[in-house]
N, C-alpha and C. Protein backbone atom coordinates (compact mmCIF):
# COMPACT_ATOMS: atom_id res chain seq x y z
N UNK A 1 0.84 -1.17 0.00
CA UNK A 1 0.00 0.00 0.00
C UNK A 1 0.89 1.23 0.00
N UNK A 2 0.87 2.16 -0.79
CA UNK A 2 1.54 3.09 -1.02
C UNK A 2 0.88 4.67 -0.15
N UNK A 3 1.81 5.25 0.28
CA UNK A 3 1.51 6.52 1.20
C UNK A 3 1.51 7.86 0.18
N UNK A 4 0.74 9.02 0.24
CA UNK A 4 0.75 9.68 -0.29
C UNK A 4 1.70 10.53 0.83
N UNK A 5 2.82 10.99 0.28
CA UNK A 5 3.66 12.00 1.12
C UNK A 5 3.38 13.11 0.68
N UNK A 6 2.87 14.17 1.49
CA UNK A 6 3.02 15.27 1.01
C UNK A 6 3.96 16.14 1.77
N UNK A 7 4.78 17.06 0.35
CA UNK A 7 5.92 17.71 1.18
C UNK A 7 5.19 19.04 2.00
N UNK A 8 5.60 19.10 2.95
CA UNK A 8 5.50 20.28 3.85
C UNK A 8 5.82 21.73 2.90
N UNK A 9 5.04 22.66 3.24
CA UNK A 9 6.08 23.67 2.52
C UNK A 9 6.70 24.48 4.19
N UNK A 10 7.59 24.82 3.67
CA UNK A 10 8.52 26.21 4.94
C UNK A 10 7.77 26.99 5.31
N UNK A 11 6.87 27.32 6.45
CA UNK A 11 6.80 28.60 6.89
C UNK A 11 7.60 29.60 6.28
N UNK A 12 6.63 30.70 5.87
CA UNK A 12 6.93 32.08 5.56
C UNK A 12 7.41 33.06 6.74
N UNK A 13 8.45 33.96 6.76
CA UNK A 13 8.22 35.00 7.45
C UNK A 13 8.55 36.35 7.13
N UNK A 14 7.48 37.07 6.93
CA UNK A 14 7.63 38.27 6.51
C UNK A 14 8.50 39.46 7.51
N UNK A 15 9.75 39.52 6.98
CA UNK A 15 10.72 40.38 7.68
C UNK A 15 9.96 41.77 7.88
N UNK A 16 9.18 42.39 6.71
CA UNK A 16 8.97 44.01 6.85
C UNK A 16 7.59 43.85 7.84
N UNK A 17 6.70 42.97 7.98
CA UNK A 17 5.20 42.21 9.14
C UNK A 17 6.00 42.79 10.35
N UNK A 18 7.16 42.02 10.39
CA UNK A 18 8.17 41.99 12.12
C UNK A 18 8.38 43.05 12.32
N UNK A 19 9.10 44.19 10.69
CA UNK A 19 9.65 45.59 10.86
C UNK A 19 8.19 46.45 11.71
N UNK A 20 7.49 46.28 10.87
CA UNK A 20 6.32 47.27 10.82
C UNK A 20 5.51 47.13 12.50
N UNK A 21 5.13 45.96 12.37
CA UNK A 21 4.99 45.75 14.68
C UNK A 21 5.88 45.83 15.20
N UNK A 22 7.08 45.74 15.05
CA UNK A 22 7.83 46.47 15.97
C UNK A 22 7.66 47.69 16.29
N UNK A 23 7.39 48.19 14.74
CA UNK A 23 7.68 50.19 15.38
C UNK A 23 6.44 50.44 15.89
N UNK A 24 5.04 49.54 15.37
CA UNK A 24 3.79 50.34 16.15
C UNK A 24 4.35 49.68 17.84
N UNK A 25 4.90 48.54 18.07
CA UNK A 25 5.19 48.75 19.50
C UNK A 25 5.49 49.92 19.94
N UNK A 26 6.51 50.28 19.44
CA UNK A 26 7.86 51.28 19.55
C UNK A 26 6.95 52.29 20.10
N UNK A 27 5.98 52.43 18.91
CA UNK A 27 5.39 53.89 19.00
C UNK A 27 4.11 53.89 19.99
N UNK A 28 3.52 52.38 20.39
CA UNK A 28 2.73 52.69 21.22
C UNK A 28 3.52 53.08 22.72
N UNK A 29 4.81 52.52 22.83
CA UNK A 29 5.37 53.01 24.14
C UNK A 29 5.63 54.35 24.06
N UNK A 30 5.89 54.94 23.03
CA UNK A 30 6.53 56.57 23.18
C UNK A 30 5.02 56.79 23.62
N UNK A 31 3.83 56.46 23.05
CA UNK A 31 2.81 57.10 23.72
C UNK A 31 2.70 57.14 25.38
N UNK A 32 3.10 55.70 25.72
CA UNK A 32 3.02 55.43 27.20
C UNK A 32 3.86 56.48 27.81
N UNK A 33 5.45 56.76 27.30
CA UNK A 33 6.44 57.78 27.93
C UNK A 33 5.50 58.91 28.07
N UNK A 34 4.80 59.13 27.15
CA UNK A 34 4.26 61.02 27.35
C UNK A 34 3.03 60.76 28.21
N UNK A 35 2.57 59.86 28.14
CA UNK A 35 1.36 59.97 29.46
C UNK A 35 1.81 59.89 30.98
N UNK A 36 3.45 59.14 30.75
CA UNK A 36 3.61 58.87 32.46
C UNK A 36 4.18 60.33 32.49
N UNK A 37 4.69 60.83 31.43
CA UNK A 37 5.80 61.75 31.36
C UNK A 37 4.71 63.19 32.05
N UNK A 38 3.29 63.19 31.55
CA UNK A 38 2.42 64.16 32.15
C UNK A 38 1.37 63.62 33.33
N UNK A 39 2.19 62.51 33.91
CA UNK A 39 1.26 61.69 35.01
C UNK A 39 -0.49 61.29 34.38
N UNK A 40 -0.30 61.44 33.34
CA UNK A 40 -1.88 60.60 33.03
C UNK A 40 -2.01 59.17 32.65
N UNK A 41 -1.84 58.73 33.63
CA UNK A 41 -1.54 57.47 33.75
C UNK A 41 -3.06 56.66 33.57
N UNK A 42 -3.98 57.12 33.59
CA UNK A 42 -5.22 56.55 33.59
C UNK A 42 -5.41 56.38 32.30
N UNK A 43 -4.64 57.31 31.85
CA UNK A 43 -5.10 56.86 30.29
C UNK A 43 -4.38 55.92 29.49
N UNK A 44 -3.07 55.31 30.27
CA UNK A 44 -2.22 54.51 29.78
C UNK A 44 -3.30 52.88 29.43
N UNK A 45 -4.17 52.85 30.16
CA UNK A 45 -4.52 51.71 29.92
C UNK A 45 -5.73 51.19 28.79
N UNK A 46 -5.83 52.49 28.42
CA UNK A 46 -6.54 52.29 27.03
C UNK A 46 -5.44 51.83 25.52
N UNK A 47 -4.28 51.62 25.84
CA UNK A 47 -3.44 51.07 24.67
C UNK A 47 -2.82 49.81 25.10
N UNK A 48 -3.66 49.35 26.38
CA UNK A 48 -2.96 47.86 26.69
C UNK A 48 -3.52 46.78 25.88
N UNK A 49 -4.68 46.74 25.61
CA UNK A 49 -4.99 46.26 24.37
C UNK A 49 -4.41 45.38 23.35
N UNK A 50 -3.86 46.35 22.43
CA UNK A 50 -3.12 46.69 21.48
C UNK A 50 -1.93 46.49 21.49
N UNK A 51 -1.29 46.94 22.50
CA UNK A 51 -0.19 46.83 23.02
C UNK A 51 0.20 44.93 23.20
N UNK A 52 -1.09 44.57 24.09
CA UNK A 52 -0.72 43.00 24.46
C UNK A 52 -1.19 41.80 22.92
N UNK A 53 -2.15 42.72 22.02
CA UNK A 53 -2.05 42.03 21.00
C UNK A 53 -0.57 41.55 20.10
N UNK A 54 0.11 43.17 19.73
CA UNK A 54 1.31 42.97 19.07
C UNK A 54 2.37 42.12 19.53
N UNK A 55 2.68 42.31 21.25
CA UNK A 55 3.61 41.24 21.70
C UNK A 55 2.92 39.98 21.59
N UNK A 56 1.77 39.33 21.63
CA UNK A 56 1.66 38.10 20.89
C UNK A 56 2.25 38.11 19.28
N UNK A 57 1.95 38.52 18.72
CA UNK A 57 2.06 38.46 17.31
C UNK A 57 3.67 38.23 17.22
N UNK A 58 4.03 39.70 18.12
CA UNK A 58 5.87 38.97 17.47
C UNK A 58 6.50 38.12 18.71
N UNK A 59 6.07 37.59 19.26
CA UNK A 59 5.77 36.18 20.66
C UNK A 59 5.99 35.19 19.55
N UNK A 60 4.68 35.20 18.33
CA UNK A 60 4.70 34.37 17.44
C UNK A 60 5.77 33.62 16.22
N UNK A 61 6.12 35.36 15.81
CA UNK A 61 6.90 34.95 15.01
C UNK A 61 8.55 34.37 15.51
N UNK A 62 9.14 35.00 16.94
CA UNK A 62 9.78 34.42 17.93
C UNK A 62 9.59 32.95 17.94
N UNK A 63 8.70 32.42 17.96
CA UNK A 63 8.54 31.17 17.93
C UNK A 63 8.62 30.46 16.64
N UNK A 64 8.08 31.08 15.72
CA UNK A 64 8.64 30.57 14.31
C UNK A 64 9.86 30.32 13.79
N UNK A 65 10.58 31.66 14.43
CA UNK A 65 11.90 31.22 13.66
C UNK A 65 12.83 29.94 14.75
N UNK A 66 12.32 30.10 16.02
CA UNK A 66 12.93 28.69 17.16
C UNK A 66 12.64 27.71 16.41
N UNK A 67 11.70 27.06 15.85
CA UNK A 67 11.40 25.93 15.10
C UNK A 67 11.49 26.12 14.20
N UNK A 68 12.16 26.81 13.02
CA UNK A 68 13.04 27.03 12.15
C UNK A 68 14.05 27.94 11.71
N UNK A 69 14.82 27.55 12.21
CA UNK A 69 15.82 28.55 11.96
C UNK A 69 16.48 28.89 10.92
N UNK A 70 16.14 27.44 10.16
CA UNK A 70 16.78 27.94 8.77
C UNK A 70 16.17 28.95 7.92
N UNK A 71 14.97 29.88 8.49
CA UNK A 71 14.24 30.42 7.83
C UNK A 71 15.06 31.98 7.80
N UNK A 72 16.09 32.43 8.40
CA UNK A 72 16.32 33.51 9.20
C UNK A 72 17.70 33.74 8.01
N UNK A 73 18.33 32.42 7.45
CA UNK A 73 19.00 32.61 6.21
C UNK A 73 18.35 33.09 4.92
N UNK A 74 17.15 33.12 4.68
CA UNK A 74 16.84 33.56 3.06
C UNK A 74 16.09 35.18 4.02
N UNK A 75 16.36 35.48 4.57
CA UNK A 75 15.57 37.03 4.90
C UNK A 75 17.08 37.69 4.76
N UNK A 76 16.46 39.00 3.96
CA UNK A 76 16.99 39.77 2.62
C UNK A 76 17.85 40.82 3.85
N UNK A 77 19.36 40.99 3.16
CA UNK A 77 19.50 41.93 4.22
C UNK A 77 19.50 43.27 4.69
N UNK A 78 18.58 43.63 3.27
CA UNK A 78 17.78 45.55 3.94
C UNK A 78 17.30 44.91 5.04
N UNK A 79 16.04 43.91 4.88
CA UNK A 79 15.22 43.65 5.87
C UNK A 79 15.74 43.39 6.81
N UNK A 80 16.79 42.99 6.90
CA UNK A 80 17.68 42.44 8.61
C UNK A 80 18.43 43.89 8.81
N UNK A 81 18.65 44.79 7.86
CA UNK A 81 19.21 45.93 8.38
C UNK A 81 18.10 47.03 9.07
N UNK A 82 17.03 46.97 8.64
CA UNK A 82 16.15 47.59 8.84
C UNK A 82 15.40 47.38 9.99
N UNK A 83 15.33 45.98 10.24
CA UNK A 83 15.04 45.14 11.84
C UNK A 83 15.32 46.00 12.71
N UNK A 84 16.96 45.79 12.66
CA UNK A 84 18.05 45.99 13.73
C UNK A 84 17.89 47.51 13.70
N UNK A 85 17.34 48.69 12.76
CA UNK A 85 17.36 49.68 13.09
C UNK A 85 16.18 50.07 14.08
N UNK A 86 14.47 49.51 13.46
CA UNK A 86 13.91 49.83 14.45
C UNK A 86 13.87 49.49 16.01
N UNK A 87 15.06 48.09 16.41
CA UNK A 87 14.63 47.47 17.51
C UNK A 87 15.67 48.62 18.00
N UNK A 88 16.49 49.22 17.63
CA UNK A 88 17.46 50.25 18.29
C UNK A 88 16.97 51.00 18.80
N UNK A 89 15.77 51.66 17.86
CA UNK A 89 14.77 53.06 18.31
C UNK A 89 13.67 52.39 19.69
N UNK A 90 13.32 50.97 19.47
CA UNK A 90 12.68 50.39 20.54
C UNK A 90 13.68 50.61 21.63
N UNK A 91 14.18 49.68 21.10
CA UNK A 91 15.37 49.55 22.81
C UNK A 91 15.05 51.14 23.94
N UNK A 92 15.91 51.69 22.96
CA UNK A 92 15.92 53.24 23.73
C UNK A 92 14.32 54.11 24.17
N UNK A 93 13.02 53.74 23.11
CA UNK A 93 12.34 54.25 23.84
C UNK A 93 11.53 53.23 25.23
N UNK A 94 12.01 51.42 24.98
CA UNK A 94 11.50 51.08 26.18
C UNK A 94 12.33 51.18 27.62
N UNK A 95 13.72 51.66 27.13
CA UNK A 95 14.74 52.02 28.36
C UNK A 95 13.95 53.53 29.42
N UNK A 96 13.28 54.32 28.44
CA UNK A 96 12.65 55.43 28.44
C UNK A 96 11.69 55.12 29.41
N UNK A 97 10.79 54.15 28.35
CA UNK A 97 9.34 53.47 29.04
C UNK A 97 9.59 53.04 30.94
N UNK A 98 10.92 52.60 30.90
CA UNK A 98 10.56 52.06 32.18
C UNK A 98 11.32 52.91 33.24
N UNK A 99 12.22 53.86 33.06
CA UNK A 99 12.84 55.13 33.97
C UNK A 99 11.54 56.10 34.02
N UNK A 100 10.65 56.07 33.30
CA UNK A 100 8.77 56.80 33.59
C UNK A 100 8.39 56.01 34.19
N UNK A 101 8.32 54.78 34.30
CA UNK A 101 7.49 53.76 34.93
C UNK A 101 7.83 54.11 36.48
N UNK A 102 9.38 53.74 36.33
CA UNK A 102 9.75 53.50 37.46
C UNK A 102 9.28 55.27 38.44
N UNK A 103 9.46 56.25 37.55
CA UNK A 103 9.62 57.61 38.50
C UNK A 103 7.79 57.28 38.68
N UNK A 104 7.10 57.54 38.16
CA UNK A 104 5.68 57.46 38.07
C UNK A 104 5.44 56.24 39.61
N UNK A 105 5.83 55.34 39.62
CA UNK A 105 5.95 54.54 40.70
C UNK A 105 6.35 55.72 42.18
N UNK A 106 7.60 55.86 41.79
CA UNK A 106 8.58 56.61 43.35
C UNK A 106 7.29 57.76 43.64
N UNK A 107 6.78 58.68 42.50
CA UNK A 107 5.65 59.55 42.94
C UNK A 107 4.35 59.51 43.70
N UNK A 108 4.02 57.80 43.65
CA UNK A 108 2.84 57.32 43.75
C UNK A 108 2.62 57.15 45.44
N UNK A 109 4.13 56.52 45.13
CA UNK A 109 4.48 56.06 46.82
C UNK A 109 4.55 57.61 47.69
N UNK A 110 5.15 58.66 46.72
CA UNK A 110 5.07 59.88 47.76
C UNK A 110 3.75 60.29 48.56
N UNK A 111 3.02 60.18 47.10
CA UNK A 111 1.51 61.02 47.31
C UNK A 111 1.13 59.75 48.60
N UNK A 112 1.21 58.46 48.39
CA UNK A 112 0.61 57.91 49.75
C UNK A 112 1.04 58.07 50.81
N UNK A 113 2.31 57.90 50.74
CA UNK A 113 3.02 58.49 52.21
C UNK A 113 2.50 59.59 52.69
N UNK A 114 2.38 61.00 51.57
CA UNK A 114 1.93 62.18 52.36
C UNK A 114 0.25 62.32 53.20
N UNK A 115 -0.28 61.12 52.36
CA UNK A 115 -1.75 61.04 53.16
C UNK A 115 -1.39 60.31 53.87
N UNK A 116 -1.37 59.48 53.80
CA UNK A 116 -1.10 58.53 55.46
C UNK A 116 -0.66 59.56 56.73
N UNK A 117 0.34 60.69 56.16
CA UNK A 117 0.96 61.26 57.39
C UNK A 117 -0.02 62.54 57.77
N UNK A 118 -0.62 62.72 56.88
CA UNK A 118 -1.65 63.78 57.32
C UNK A 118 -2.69 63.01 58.10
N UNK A 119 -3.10 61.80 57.56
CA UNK A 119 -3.94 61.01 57.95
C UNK A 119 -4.17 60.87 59.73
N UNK A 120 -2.76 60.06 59.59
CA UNK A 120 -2.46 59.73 60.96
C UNK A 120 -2.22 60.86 62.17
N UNK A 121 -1.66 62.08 61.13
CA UNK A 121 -1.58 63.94 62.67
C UNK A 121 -3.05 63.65 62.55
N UNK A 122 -4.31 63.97 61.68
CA UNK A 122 -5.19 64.24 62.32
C UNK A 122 -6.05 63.23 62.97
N UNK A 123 -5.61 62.12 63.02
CA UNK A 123 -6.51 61.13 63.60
C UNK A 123 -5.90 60.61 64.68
N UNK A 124 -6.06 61.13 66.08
CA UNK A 124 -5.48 60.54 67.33
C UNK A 124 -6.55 60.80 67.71
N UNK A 125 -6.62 59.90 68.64
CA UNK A 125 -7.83 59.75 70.36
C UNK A 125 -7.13 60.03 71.65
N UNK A 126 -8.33 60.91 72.17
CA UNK A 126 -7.71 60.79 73.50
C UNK A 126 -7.74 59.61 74.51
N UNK A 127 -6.98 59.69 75.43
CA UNK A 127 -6.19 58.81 76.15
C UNK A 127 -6.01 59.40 77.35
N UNK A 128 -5.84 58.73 78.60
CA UNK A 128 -5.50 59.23 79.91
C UNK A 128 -4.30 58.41 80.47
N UNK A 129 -2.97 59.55 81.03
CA UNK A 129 -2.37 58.58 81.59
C UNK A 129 -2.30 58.17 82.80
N UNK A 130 -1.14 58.04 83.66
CA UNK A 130 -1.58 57.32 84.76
C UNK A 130 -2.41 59.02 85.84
N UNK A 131 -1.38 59.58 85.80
CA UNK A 131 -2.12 60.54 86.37
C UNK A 131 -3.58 61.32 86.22
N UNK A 132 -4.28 60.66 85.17
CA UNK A 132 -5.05 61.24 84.99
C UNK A 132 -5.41 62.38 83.97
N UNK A 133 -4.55 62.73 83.35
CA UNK A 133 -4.31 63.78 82.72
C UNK A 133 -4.81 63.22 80.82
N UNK A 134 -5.31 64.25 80.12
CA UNK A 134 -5.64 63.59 78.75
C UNK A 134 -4.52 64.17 78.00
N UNK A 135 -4.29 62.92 77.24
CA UNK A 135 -2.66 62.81 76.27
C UNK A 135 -3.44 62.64 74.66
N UNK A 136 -2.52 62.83 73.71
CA UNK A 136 -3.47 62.51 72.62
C UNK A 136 -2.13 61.48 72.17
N UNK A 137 -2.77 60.43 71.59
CA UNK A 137 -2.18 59.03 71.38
C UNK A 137 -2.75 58.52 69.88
N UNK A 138 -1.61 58.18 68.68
CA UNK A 138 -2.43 57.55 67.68
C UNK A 138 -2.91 56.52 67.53
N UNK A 139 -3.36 56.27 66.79
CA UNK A 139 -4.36 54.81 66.49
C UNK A 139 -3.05 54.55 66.15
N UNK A 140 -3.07 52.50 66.35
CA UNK A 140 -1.69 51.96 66.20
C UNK A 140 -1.95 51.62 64.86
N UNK A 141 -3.11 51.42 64.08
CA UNK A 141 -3.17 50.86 62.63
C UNK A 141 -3.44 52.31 61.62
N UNK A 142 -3.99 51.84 60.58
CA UNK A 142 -4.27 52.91 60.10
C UNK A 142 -4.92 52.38 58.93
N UNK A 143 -6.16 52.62 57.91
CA UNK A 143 -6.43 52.08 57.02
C UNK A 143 -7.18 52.70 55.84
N UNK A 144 -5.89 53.04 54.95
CA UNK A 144 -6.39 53.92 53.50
C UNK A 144 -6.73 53.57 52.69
N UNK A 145 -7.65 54.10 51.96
CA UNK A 145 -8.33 53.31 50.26
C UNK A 145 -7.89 54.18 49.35
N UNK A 146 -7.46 53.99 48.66
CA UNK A 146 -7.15 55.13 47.60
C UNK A 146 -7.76 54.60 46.11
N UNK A 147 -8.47 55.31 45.13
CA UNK A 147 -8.63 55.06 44.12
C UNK A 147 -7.15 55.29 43.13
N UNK A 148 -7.27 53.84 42.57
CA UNK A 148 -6.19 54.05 41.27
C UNK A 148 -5.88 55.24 40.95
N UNK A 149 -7.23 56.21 39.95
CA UNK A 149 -6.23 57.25 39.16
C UNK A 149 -5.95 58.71 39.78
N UNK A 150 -5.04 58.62 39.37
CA UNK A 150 -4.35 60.06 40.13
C UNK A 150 -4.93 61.47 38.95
């Protein structure tokens, strides 16, 4: 009994597909830099989306070329020059992305610290000590809610 073999063909991968999501990454983070960059951070999460679509996509093609690698020899080398230029402009604006992240963070923690400490001067009870006398004493806990957007 004879088998019908059929040959496989190679996965395709379109080098300028990879170029082109890269830079809308690129460029959805420069968006993220200027929102942390003006603390509107609430609005950062209307491009997460989008954002978490594209890193699947090139998640994907990451995975394409792992299970073939020989595919990474016939891609043309504008297209590999052109790669390596936008992931440069990435690099630097996600180095960007996350020195905002990170300051946007250190600010967040300020603004809570400064309520908590207002919090806590104006919220003491009185107390008597041994003599009799009224002391003002803080609450030993303390318990803040804060809404997300700033």
């Amino acid at each position: 009994m004879e088998r019908n073999v059929q040959n496989k063909e190679e996965p395709k991968l379109k080098m300028q597909d990879v170029v082109t999501i890269t830079a809308r990454l690129a460029q959805i983070l420069a968006e993220e830099v200027d929102l942390l960059g003006n603390m509107q951070v609430s609005k950062i999460e209307a491009l997460q989306k989008e954002k978490l679509f594209i890193i699947s996509a090139l998640e994907a093609q990451r995975k394409l070329l792992d299970r073939h690698p020989q595919i990474s020899e016939t891609i043309p080398s504008q297209d590999k020059k052109d790669l390596e230029e936008v992931v440069s402009v990435f690099n630097d604006i996600l180095e960007e992305n996350h020195h905002k992240l990170l300051l946007a963070k250190k600010v967040n923690h300020e603004i809570v610290k400064a309520i908590t400490s207002v919090v806590q001067d104006s919220t003491r009870r009185a107390s008597y000590s041994m003599r009799g006398t009224s002391e003002s004493a803080p609450f030993q806990t303390l318990s803040v809610t804060l809404n997300k957007t700033i």
